[in-house]
C-alpha atoms as a PDB file:
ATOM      1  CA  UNK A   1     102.176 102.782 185.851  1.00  0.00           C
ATOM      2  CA  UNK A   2      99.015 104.677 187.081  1.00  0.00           C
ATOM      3  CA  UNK A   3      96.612 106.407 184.609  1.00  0.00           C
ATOM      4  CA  UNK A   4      97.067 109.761 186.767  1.00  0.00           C
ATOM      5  CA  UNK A   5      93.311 110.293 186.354  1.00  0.00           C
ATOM      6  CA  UNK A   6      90.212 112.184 187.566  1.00  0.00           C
ATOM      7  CA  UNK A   7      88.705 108.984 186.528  1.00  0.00           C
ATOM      8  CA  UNK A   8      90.900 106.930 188.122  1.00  0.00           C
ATOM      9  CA  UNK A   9      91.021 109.034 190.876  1.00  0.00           C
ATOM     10  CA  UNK A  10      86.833 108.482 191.305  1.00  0.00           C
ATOM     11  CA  UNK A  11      87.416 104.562 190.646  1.00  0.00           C
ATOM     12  CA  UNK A  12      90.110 104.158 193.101  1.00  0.00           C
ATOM     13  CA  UNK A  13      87.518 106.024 195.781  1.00  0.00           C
ATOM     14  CA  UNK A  14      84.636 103.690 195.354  1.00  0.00           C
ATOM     15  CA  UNK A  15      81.938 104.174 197.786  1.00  0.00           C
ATOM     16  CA  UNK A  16      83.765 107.227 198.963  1.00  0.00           C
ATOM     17  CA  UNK A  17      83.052 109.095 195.601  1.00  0.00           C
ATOM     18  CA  UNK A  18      81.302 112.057 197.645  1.00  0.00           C
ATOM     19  CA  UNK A  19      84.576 112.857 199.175  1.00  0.00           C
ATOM     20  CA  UNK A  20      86.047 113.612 195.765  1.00  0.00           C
ATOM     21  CA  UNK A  21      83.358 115.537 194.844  1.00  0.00           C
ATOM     22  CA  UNK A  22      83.404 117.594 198.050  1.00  0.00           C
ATOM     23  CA  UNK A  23      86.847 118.291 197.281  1.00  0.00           C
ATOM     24  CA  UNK A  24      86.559 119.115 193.831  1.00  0.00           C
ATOM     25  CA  UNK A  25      84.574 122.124 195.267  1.00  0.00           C
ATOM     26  CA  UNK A  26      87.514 123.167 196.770  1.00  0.00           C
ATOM     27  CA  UNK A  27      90.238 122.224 194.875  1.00  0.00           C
ATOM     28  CA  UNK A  28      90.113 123.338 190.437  1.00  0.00           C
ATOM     29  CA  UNK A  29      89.946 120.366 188.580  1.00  0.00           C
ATOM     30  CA  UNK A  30      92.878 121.160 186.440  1.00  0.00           C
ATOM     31  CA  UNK A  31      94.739 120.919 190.000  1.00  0.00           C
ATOM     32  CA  UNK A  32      92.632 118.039 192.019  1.00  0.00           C
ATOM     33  CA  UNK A  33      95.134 115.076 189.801  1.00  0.00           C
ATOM     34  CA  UNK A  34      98.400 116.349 190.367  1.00  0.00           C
ATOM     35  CA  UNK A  35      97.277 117.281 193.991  1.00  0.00           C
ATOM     36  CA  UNK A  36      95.988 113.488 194.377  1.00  0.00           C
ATOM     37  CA  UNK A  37      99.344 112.189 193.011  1.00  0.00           C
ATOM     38  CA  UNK A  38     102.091 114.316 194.758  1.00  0.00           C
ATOM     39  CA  UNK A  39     103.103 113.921 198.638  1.00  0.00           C
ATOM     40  CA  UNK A  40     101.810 115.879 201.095  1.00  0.00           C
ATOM     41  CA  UNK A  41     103.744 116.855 203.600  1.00  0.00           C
ATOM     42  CA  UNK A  42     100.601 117.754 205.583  1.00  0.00           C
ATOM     43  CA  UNK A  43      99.839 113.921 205.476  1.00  0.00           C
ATOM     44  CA  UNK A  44     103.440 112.566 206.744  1.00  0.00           C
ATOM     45  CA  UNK A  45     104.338 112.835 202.480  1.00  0.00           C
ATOM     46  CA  UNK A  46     101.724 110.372 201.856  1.00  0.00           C
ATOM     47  CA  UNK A  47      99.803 110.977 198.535  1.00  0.00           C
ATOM     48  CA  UNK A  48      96.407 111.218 198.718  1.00  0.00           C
ATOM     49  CA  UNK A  49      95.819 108.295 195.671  1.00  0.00           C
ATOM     50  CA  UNK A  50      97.425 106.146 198.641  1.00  0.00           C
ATOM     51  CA  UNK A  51      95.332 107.088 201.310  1.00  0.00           C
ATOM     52  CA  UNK A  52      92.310 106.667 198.995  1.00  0.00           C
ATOM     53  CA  UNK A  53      93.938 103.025 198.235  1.00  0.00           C
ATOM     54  CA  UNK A  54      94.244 101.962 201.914  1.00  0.00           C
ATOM     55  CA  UNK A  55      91.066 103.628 203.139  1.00  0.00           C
ATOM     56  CA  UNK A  56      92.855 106.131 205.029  1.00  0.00           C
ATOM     57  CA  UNK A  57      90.356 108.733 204.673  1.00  0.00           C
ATOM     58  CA  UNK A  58      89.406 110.052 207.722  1.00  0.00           C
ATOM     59  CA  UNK A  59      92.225 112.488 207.052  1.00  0.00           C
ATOM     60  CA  UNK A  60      91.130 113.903 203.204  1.00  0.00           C
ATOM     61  CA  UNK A  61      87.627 113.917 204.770  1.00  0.00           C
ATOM     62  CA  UNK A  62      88.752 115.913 208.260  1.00  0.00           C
ATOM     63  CA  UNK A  63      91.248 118.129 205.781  1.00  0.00           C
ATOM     64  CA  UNK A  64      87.818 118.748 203.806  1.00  0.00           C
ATOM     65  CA  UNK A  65      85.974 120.299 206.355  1.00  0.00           C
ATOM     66  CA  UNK A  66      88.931 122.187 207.601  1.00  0.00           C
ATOM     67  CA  UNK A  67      89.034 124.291 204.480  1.00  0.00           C
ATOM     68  CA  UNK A  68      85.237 124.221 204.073  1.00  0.00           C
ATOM     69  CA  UNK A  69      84.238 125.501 207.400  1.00  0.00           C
ATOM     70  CA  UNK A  70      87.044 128.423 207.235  1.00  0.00           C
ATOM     71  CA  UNK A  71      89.146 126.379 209.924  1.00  0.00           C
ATOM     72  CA  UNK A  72      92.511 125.609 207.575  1.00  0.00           C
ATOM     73  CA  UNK A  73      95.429 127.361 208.389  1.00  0.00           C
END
């Protein structure tokens, strides 16, 4: 069973750790876990953990600077 963890979350993102901190800009912390642990259906109802897992993200990063840059509808 996964920990269901910010930590986790940050361990799971290795090099990539920038990208959760970009998002944790965006996103409340009391909301970035369950967010990283529930389908999407704006990723095909992948969760986000995964995509961290298989290095799948182009699409967290591109999602990102959507909502960053005013862009996310």
């Amino acid at each position: 069973m996964e920990k269901q963890t910010l930590e986790e979350i940050y361990e799971v993102a290795g090099s990539d750790r920038g990208l959760i901190d970009n998002l944790r800009r965006i996103i409340k912390d009391e909301g970035i876990v369950p967010w990283f642990y529930k389908p999407n259906e704006v990723f095909e109802n992948q969760r986000p953990i995964d995509m961290l897992k298989t290095k799948e993200i182009r699409r967290l990063e591109e999602m990102y600077y959507d909502i960053a840059s005013g862009n996310f509808c």
